[in-house]
C-alpha atoms as a PDB file:
ATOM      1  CA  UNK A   1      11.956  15.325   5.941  1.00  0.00           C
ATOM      2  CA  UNK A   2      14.919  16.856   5.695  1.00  0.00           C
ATOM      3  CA  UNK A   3      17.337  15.779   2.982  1.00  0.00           C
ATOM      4  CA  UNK A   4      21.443  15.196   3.264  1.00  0.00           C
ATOM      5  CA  UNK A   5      23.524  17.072   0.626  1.00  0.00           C
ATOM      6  CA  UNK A   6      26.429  14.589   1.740  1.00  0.00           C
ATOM      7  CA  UNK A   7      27.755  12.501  -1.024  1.00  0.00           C
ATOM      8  CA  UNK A   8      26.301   8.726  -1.178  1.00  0.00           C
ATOM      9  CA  UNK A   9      29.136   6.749   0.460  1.00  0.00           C
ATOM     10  CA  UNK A  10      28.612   9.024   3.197  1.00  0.00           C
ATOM     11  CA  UNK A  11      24.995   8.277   4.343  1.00  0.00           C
ATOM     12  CA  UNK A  12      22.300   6.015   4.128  1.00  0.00           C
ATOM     13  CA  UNK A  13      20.698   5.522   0.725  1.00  0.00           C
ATOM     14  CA  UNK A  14      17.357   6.728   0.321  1.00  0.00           C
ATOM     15  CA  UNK A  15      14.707   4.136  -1.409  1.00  0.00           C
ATOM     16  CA  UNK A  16      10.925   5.729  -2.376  1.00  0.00           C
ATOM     17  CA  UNK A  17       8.701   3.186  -2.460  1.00  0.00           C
ATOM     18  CA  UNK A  18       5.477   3.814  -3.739  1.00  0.00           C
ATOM     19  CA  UNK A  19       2.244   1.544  -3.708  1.00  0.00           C
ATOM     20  CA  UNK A  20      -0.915   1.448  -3.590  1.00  0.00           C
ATOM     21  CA  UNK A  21      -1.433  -0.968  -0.975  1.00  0.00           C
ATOM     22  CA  UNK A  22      -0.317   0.843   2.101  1.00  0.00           C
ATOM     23  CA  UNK A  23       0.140  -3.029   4.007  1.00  0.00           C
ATOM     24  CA  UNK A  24       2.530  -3.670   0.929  1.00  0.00           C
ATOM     25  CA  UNK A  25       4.470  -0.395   1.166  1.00  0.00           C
ATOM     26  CA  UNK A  26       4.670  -0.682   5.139  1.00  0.00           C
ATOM     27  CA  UNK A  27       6.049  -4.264   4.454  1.00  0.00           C
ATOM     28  CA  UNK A  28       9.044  -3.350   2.353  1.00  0.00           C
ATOM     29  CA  UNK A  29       9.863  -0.039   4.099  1.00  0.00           C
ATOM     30  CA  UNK A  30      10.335  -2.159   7.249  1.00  0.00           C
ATOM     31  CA  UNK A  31      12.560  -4.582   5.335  1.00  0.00           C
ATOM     32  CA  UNK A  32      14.571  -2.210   3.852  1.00  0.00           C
ATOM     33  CA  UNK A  33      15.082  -0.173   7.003  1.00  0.00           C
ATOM     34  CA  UNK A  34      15.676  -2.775   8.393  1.00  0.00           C
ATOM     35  CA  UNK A  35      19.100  -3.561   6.077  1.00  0.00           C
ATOM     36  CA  UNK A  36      20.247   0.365   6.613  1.00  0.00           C
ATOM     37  CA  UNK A  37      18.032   1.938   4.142  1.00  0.00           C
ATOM     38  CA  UNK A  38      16.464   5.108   4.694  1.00  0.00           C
ATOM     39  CA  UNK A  39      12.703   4.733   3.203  1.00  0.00           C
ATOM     40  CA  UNK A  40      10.246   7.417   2.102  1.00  0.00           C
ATOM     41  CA  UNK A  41       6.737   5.176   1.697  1.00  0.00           C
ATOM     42  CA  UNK A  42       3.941   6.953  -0.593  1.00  0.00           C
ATOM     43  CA  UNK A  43       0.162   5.142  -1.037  1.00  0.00           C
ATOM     44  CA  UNK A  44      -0.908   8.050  -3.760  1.00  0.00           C
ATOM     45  CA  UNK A  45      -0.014   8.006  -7.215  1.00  0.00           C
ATOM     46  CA  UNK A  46      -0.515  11.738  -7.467  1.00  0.00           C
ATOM     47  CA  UNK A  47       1.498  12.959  -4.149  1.00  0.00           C
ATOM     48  CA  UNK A  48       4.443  10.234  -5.555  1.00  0.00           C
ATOM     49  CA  UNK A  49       6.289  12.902  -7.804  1.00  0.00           C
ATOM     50  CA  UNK A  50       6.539  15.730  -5.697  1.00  0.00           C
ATOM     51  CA  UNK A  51       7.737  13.625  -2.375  1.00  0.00           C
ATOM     52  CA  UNK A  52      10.225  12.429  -5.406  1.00  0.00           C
ATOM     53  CA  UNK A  53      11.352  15.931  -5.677  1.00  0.00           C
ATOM     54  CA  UNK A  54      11.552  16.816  -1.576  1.00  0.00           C
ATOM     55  CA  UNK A  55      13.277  13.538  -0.560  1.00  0.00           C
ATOM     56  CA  UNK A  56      15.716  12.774  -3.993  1.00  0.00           C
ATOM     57  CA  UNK A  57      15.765   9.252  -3.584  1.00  0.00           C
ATOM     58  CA  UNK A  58      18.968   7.169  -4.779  1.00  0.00           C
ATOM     59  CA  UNK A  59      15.832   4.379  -6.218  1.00  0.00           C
ATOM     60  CA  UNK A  60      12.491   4.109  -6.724  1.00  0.00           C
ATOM     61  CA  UNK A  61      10.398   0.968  -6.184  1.00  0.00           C
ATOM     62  CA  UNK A  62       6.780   1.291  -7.980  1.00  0.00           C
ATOM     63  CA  UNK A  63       3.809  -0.318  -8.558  1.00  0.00           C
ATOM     64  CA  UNK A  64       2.885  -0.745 -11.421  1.00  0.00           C
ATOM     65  CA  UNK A  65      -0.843  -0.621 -10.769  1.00  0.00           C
ATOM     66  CA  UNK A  66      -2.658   2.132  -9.261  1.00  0.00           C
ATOM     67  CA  UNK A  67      -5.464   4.538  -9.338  1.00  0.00           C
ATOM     68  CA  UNK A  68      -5.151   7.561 -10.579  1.00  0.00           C
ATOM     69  CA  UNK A  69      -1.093   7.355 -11.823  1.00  0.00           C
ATOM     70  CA  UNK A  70       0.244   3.882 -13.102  1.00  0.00           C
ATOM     71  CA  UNK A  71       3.888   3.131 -12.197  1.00  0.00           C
ATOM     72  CA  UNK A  72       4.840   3.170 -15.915  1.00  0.00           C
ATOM     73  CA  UNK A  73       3.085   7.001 -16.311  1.00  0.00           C
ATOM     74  CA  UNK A  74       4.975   7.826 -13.044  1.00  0.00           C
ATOM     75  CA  UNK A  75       8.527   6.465 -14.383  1.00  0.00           C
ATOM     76  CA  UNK A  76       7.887   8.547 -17.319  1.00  0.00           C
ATOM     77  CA  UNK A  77       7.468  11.492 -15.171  1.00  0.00           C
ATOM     78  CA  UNK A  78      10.353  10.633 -13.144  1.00  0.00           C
ATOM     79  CA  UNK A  79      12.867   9.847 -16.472  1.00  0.00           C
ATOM     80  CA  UNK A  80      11.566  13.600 -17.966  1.00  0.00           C
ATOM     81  CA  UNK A  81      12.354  15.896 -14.736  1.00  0.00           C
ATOM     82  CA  UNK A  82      16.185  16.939 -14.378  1.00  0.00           C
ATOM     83  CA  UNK A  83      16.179  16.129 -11.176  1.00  0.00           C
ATOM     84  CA  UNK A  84      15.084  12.614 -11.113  1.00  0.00           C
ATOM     85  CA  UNK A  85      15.727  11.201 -14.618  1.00  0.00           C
ATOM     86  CA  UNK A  86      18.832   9.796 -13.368  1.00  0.00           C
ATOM     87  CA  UNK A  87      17.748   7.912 -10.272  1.00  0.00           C
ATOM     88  CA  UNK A  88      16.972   4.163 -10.755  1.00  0.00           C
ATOM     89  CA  UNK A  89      13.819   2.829 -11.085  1.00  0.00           C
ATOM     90  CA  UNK A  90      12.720  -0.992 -10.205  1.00  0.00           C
ATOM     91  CA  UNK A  91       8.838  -2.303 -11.087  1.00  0.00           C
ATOM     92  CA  UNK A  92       6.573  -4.672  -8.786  1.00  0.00           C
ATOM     93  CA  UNK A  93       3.798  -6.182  -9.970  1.00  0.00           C
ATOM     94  CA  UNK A  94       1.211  -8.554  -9.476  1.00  0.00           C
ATOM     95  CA  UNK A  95       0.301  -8.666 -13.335  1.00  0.00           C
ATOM     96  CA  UNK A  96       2.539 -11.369 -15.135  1.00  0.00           C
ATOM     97  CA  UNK A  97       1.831  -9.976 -19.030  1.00  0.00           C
ATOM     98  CA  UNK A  98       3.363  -6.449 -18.262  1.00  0.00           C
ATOM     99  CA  UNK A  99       7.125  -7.869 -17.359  1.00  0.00           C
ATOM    100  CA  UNK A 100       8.416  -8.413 -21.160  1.00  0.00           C
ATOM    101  CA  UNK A 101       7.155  -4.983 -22.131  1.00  0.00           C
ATOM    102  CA  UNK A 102       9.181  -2.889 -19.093  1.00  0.00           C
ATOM    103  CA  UNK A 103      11.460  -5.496 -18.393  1.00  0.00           C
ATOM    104  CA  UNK A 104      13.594  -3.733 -21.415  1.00  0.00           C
ATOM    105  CA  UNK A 105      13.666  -0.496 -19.494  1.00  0.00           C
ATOM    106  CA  UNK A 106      13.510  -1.406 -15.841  1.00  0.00           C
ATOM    107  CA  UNK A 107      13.882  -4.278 -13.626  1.00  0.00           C
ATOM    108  CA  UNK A 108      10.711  -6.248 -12.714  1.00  0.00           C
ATOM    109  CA  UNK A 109       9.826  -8.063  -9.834  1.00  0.00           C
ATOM    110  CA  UNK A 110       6.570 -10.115  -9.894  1.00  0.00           C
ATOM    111  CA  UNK A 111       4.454 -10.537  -7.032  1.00  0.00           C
ATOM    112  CA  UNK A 112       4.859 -12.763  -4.690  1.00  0.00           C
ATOM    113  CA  UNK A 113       8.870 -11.750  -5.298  1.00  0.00           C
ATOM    114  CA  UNK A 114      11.734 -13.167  -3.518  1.00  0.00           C
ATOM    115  CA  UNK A 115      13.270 -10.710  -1.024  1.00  0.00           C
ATOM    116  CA  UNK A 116      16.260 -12.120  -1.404  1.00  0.00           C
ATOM    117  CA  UNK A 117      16.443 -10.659  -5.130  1.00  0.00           C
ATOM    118  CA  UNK A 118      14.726  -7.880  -4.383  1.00  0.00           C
ATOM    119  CA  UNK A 119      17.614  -7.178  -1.844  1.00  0.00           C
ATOM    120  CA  UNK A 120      20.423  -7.749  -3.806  1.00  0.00           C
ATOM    121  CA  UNK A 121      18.953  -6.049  -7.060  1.00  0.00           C
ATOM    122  CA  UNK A 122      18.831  -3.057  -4.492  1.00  0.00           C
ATOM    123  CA  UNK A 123      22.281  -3.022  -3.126  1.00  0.00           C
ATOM    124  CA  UNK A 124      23.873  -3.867  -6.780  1.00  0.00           C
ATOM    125  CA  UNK A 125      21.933  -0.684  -7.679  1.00  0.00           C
ATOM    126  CA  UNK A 126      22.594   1.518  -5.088  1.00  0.00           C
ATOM    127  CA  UNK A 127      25.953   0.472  -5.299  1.00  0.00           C
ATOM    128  CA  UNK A 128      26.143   1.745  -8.499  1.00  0.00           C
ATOM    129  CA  UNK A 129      24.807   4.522  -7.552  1.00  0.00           C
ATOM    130  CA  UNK A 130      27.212   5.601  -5.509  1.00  0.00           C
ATOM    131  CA  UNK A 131      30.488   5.105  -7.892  1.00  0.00           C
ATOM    132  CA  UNK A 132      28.526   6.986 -10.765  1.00  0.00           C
ATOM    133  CA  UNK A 133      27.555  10.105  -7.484  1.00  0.00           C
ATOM    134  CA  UNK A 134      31.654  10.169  -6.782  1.00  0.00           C
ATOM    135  CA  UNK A 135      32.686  10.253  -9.952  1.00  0.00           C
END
């Protein structure tokens, strides 16, 4: 997979979206290719960090429960490397209780979410995104 070195307003964002379910990550890597997205999908907790480090996403979308690696133990991976601690990171989850706890570091969606939110959470972020990269 090979990755751009080309500035953020000059290709495709990249989204990682990792999940458990593979039927849930399938889902929303269609969606978002679907709006112009490039989309890296991983189903394995433990194989999440170092496609992370290969593909340099502009986001990534977790779950936040898996086997093996929970989302929150994977952000916290993500938020201590140098090379990913700056790239956003959004939560989905199935589990109501969790939202108030990471809701003050990340933005939660709760399953079933609406797309439409989902989708323009995304673009306000990888918007930003871009303005911070060309700065």
């Amino acid at each position: 997979m090979p990755v751009s070195s080309k500035p953020l307003a000059e290709r495709r964002a990249r989204i990682l979206v990792v999940d458990d379910e593979a039927s849930a990550t399938r889902m929303l890597g269609k969606l978002l290719q679907k709006c112009g997205y490039d989309v890296a999908e991983e189903n394995n907790s433990t194989r999440a960090h170092r496609l992370a480090r290969k593909y340099r996403p502009d986001l990534i979308i977790l779950d936040i429960f898996m086997p093996f690696r929970t989302g929150k133990e994977l952000a916290v991976l993500f938020e201590t490397d140098n090379e990913l601690c700056k790239v956003p990171i959004i939560f989905i989850t199935a589990h109501v209780m969790l939202v108030e706890h990471l809701a003050f570091f990340h933005r939660v969606f709760v399953k079933p979410f609406s797309v439409e939110d989902l989708l323009a959470h995304i673009e306000s972020v990888v918007a930003g995104c871009g303005s911070k990269k060309s700065s």
